[in-house]
C-alpha atoms as a PDB file:
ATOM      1  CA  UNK A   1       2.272 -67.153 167.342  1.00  0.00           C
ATOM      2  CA  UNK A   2       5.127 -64.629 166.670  1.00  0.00           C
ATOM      3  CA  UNK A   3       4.548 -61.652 164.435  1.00  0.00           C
ATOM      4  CA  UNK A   4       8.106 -60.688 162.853  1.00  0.00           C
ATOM      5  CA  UNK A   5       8.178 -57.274 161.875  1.00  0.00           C
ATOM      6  CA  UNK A   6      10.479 -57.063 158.346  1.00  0.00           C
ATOM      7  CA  UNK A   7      12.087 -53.792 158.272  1.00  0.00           C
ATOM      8  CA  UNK A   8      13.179 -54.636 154.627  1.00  0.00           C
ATOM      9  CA  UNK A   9      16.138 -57.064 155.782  1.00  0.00           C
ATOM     10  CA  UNK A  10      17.568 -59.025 153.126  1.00  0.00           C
ATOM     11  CA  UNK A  11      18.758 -61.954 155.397  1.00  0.00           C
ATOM     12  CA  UNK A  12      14.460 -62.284 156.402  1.00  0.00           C
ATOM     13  CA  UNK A  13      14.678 -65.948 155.444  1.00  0.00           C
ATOM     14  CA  UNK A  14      17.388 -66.646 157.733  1.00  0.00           C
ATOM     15  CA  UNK A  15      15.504 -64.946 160.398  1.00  0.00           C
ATOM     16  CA  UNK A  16      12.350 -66.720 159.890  1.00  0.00           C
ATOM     17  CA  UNK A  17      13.931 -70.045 159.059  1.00  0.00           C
ATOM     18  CA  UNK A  18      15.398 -69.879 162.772  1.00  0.00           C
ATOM     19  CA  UNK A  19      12.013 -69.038 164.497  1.00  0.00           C
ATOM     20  CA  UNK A  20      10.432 -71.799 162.577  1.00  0.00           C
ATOM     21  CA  UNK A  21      12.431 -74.029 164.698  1.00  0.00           C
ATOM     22  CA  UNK A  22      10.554 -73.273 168.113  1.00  0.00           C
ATOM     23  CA  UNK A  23       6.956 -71.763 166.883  1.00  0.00           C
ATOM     24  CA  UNK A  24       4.457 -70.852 164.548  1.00  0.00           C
ATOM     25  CA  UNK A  25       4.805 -66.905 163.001  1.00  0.00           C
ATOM     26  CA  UNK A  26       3.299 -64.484 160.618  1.00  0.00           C
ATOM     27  CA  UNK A  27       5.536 -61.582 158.302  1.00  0.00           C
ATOM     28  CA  UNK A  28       4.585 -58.347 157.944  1.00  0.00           C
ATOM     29  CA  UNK A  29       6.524 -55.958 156.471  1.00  0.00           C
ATOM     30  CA  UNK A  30       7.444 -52.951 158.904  1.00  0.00           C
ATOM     31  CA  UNK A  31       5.136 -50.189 157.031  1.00  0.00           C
ATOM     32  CA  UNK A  32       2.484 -52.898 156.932  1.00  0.00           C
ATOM     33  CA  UNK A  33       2.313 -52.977 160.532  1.00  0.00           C
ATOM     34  CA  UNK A  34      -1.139 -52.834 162.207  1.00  0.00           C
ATOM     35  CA  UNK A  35      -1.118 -51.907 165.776  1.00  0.00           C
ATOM     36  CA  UNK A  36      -4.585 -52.815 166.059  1.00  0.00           C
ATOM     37  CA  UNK A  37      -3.905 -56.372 165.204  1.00  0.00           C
ATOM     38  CA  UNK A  38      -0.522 -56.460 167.568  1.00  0.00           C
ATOM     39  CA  UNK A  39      -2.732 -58.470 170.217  1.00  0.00           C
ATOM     40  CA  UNK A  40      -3.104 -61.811 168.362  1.00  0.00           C
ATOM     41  CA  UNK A  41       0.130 -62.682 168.952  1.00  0.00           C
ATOM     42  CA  UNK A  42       2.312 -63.820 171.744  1.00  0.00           C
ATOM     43  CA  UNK A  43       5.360 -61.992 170.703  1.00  0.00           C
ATOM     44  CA  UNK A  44       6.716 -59.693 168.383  1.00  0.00           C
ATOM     45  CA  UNK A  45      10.475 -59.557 166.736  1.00  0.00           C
ATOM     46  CA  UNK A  46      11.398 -56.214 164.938  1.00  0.00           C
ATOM     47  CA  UNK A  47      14.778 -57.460 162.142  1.00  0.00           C
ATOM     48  CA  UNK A  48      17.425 -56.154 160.768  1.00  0.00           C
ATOM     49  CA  UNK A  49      17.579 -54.210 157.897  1.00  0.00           C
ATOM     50  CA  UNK A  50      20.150 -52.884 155.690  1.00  0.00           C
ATOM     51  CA  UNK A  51      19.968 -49.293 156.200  1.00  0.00           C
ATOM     52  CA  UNK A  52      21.696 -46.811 158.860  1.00  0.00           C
ATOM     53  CA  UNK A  53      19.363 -45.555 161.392  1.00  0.00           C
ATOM     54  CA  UNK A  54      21.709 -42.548 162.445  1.00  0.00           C
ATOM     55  CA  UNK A  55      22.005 -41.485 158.833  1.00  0.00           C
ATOM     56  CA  UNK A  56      18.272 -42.505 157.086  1.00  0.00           C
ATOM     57  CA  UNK A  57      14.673 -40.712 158.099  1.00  0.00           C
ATOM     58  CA  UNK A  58      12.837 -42.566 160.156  1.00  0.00           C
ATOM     59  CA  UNK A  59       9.934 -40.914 161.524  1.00  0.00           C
ATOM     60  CA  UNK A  60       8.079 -42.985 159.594  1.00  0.00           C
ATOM     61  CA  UNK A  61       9.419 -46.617 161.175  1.00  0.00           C
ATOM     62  CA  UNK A  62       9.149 -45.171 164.636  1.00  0.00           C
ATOM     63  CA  UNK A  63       5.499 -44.241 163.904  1.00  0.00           C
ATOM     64  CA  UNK A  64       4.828 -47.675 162.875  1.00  0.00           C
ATOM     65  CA  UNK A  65       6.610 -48.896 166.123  1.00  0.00           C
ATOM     66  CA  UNK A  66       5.039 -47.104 168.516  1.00  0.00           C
ATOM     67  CA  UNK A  67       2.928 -49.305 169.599  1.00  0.00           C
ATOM     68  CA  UNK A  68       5.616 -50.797 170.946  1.00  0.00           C
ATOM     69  CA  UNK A  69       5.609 -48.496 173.998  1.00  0.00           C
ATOM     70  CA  UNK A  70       2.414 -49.286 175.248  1.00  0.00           C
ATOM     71  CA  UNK A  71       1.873 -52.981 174.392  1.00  0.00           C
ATOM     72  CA  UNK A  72       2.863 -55.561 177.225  1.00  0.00           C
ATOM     73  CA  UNK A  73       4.253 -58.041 174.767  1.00  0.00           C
ATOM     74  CA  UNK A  74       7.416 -59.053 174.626  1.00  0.00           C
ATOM     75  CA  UNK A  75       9.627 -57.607 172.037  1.00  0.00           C
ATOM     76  CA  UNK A  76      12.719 -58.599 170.216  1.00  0.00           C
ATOM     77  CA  UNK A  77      14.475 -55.604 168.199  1.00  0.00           C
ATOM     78  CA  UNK A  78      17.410 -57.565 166.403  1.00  0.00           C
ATOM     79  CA  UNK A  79      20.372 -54.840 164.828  1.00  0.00           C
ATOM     80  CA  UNK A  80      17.992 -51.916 163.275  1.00  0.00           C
ATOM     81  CA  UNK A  81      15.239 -53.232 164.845  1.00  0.00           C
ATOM     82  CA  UNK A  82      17.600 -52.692 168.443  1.00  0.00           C
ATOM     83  CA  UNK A  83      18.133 -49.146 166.675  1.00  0.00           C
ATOM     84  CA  UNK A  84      14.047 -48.535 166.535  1.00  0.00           C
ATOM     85  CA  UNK A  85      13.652 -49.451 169.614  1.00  0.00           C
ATOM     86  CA  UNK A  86      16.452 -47.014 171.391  1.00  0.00           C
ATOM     87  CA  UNK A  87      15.000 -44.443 169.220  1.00  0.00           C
ATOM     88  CA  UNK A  88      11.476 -45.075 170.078  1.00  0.00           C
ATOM     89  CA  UNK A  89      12.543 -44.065 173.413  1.00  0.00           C
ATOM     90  CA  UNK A  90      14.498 -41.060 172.380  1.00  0.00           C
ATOM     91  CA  UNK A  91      17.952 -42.171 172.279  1.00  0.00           C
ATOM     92  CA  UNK A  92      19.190 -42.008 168.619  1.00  0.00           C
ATOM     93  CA  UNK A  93      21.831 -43.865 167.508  1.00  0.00           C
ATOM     94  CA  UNK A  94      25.415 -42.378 166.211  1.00  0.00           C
ATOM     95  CA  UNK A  95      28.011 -43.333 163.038  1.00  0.00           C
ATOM     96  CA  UNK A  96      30.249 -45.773 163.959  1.00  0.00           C
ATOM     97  CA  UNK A  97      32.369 -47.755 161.313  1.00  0.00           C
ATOM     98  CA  UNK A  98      31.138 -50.183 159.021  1.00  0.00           C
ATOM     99  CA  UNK A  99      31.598 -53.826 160.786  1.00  0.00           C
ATOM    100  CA  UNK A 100      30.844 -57.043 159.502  1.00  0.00           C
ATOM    101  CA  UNK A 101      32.403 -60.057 161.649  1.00  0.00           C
ATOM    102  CA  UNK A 102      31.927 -62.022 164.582  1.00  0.00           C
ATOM    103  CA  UNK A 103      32.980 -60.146 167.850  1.00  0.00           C
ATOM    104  CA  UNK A 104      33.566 -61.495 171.236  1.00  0.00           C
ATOM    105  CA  UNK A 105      30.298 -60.130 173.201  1.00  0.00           C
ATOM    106  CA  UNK A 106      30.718 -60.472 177.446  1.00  0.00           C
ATOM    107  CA  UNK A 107      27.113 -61.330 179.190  1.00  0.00           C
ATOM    108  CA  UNK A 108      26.988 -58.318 182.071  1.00  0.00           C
ATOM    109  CA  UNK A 109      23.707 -59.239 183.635  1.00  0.00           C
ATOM    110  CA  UNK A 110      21.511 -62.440 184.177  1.00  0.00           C
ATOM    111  CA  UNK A 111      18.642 -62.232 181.612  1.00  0.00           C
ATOM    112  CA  UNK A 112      16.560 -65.012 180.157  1.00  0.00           C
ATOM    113  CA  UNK A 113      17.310 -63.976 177.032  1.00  0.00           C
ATOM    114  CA  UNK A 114      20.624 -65.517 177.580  1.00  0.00           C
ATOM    115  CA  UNK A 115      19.831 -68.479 179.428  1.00  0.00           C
ATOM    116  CA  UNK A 116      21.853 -71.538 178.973  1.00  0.00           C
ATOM    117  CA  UNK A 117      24.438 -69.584 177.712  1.00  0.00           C
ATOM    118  CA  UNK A 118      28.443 -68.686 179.095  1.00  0.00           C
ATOM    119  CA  UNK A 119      29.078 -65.168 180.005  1.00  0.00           C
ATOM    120  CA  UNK A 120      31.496 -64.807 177.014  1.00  0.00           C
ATOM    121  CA  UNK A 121      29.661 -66.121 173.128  1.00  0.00           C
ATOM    122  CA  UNK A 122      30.709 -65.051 169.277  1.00  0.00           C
ATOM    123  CA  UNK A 123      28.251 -63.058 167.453  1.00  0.00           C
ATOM    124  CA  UNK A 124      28.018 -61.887 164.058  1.00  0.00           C
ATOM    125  CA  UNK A 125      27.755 -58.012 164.227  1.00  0.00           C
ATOM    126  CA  UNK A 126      26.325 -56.145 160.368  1.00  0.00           C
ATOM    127  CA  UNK A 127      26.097 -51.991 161.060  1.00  0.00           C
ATOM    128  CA  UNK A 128      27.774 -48.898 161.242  1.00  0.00           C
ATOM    129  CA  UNK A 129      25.914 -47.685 164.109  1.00  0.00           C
ATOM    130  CA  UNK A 130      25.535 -47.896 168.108  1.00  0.00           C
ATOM    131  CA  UNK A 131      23.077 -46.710 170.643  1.00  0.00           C
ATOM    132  CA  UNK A 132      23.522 -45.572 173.948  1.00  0.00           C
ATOM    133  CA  UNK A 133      21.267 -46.869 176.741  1.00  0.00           C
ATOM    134  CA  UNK A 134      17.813 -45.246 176.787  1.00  0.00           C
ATOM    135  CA  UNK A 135      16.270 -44.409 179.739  1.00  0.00           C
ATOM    136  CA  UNK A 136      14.752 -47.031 181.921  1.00  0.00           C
ATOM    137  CA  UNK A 137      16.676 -49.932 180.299  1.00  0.00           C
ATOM    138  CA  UNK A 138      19.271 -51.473 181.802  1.00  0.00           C
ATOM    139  CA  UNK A 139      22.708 -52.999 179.545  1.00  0.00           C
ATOM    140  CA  UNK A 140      22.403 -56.537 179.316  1.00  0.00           C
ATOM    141  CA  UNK A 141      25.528 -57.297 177.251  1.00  0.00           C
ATOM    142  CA  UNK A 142      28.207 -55.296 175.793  1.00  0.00           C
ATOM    143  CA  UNK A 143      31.870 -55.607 173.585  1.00  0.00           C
ATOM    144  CA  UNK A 144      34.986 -54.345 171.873  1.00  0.00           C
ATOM    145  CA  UNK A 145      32.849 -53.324 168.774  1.00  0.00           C
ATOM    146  CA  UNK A 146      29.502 -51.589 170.680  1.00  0.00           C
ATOM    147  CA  UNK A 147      29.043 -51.218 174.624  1.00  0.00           C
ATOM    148  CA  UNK A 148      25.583 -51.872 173.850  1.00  0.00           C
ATOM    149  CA  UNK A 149      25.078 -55.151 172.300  1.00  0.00           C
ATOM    150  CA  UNK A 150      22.072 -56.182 174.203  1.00  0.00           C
ATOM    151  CA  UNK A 151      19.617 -53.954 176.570  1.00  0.00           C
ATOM    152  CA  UNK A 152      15.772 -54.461 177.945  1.00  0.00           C
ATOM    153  CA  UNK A 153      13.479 -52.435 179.350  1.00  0.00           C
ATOM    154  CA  UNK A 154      13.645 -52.771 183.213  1.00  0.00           C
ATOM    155  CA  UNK A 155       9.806 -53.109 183.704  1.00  0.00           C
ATOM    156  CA  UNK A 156       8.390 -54.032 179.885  1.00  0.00           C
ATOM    157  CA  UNK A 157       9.149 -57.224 178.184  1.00  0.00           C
ATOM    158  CA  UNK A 158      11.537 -55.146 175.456  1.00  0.00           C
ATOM    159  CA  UNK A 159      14.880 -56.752 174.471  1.00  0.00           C
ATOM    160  CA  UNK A 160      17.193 -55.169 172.031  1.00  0.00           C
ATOM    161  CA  UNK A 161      20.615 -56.688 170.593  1.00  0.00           C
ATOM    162  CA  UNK A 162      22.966 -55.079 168.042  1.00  0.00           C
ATOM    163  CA  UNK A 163      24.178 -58.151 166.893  1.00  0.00           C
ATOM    164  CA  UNK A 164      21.963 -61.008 164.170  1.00  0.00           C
ATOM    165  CA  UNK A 165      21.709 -64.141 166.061  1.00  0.00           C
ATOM    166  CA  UNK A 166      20.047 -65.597 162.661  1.00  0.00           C
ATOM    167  CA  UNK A 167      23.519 -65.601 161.748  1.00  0.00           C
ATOM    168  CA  UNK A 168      25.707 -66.708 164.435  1.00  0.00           C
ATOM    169  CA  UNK A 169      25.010 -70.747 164.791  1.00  0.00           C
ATOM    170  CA  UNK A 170      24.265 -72.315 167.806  1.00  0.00           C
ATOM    171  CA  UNK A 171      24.370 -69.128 170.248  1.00  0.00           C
ATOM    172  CA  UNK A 172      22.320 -67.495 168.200  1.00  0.00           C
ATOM    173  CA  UNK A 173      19.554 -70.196 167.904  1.00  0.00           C
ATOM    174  CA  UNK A 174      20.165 -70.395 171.836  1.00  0.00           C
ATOM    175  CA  UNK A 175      18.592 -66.494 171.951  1.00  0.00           C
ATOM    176  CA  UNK A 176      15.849 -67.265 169.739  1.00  0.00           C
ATOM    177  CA  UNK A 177      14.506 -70.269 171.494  1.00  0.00           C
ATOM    178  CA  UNK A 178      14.882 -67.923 174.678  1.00  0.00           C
ATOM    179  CA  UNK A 179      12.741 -65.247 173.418  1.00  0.00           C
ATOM    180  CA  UNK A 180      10.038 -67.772 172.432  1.00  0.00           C
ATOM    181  CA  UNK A 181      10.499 -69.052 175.784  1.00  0.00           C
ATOM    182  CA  UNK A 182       9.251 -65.449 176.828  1.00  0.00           C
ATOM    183  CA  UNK A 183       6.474 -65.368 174.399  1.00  0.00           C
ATOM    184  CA  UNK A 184       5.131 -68.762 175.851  1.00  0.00           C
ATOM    185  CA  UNK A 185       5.435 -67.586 179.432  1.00  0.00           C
ATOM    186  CA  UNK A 186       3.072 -64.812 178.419  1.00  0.00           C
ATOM    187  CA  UNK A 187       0.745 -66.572 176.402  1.00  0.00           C
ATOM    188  CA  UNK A 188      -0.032 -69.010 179.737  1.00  0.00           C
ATOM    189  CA  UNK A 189      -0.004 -66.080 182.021  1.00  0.00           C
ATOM    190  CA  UNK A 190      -2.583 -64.080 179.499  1.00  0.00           C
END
């Protein structure tokens, strides 16, 4: 079971409507979050949300998250939740213009987050923010709009993308089904 961490995204449904698809999940809203609890599930996905990291306090959200740095689950931060994550590990994120559209993203580096997917897919970007790469994580993905549209952790199971694959069709649900393909692995290697 996936626990999906709702950072107050208004597009949750679409979210949650795609991991449906491939396994069983619980909500909890980001300020909700129990770390104590964080080992019943197989995998955790931190969404979207419709706020600017670089510009709103969020000592708060990064308290809540920091769990994050010492659990071996995988983990899935999807636009803010990508934000939290770089954050989490001291890299904040900066103002960049407001974008909303589907950008051209290039693949730089095998992952199996991307598996059975070209080197070259659409996304649907939604923020007026990047990230730089935090130490020990490694740039998975990157494009016109952000250089970092997709990093993980080069020894944790932590995956972060800028862009909403909830919202970009069939690449999108590609991702998805990939990290629950990572959440499986662990749960038969527990």
């Amino acid at each position: 079971m996936l626990l999906i961490i709702d950072c107050g995204y208004k597009f949750i449904h679409a979210l949650t409507e795609l991991v449906d698809q491939y396994m069983d999940f619980e909500v909890v809203s980001l300020l909700d979050t129990d770390p104590e609890t964080i080992s019943n599930y197989d995998g955790i996905i931190i969404s979207s949300a419709q706020i600017t990291v670089n510009a709103a306090p969020i000592d708060q959200y990064l308290e809540k998250l920091s769990f994050a740095k010492e659990c071996d689950l995988p983990v899935l931060g999807i636009g803010v939740g990508h934000h939290l994550l770089g954050a989490l590990y001291e890299v904040f994120p900066s103002y960049q213009p407001y974008s909303n559209d589907f950008v051209g993203i290039s693949i730089l580096k095998d992952h199996k987050i991307f598996d059975k997917l070209p080197y070259e897919i659409e996304m649907l970007v939604d923020h007026a923010g990047t990230i730089s790469i935090p130490p020990n994580f490694e740039l998975l993905a990157s494009s016109d709009a952000s250089i970092n549209e997709a990093m993980s952790h080069t020894e944790k199971p932590i995956i972060g993308v800028q862009f909403l694959p909830e919202k970009s069709g069939n690449h999108g649900s590609i991702i998805i089904e990939n990290f629950v393909n990572l959440a499986n692995e662990y749960k038969r290697n527990k």
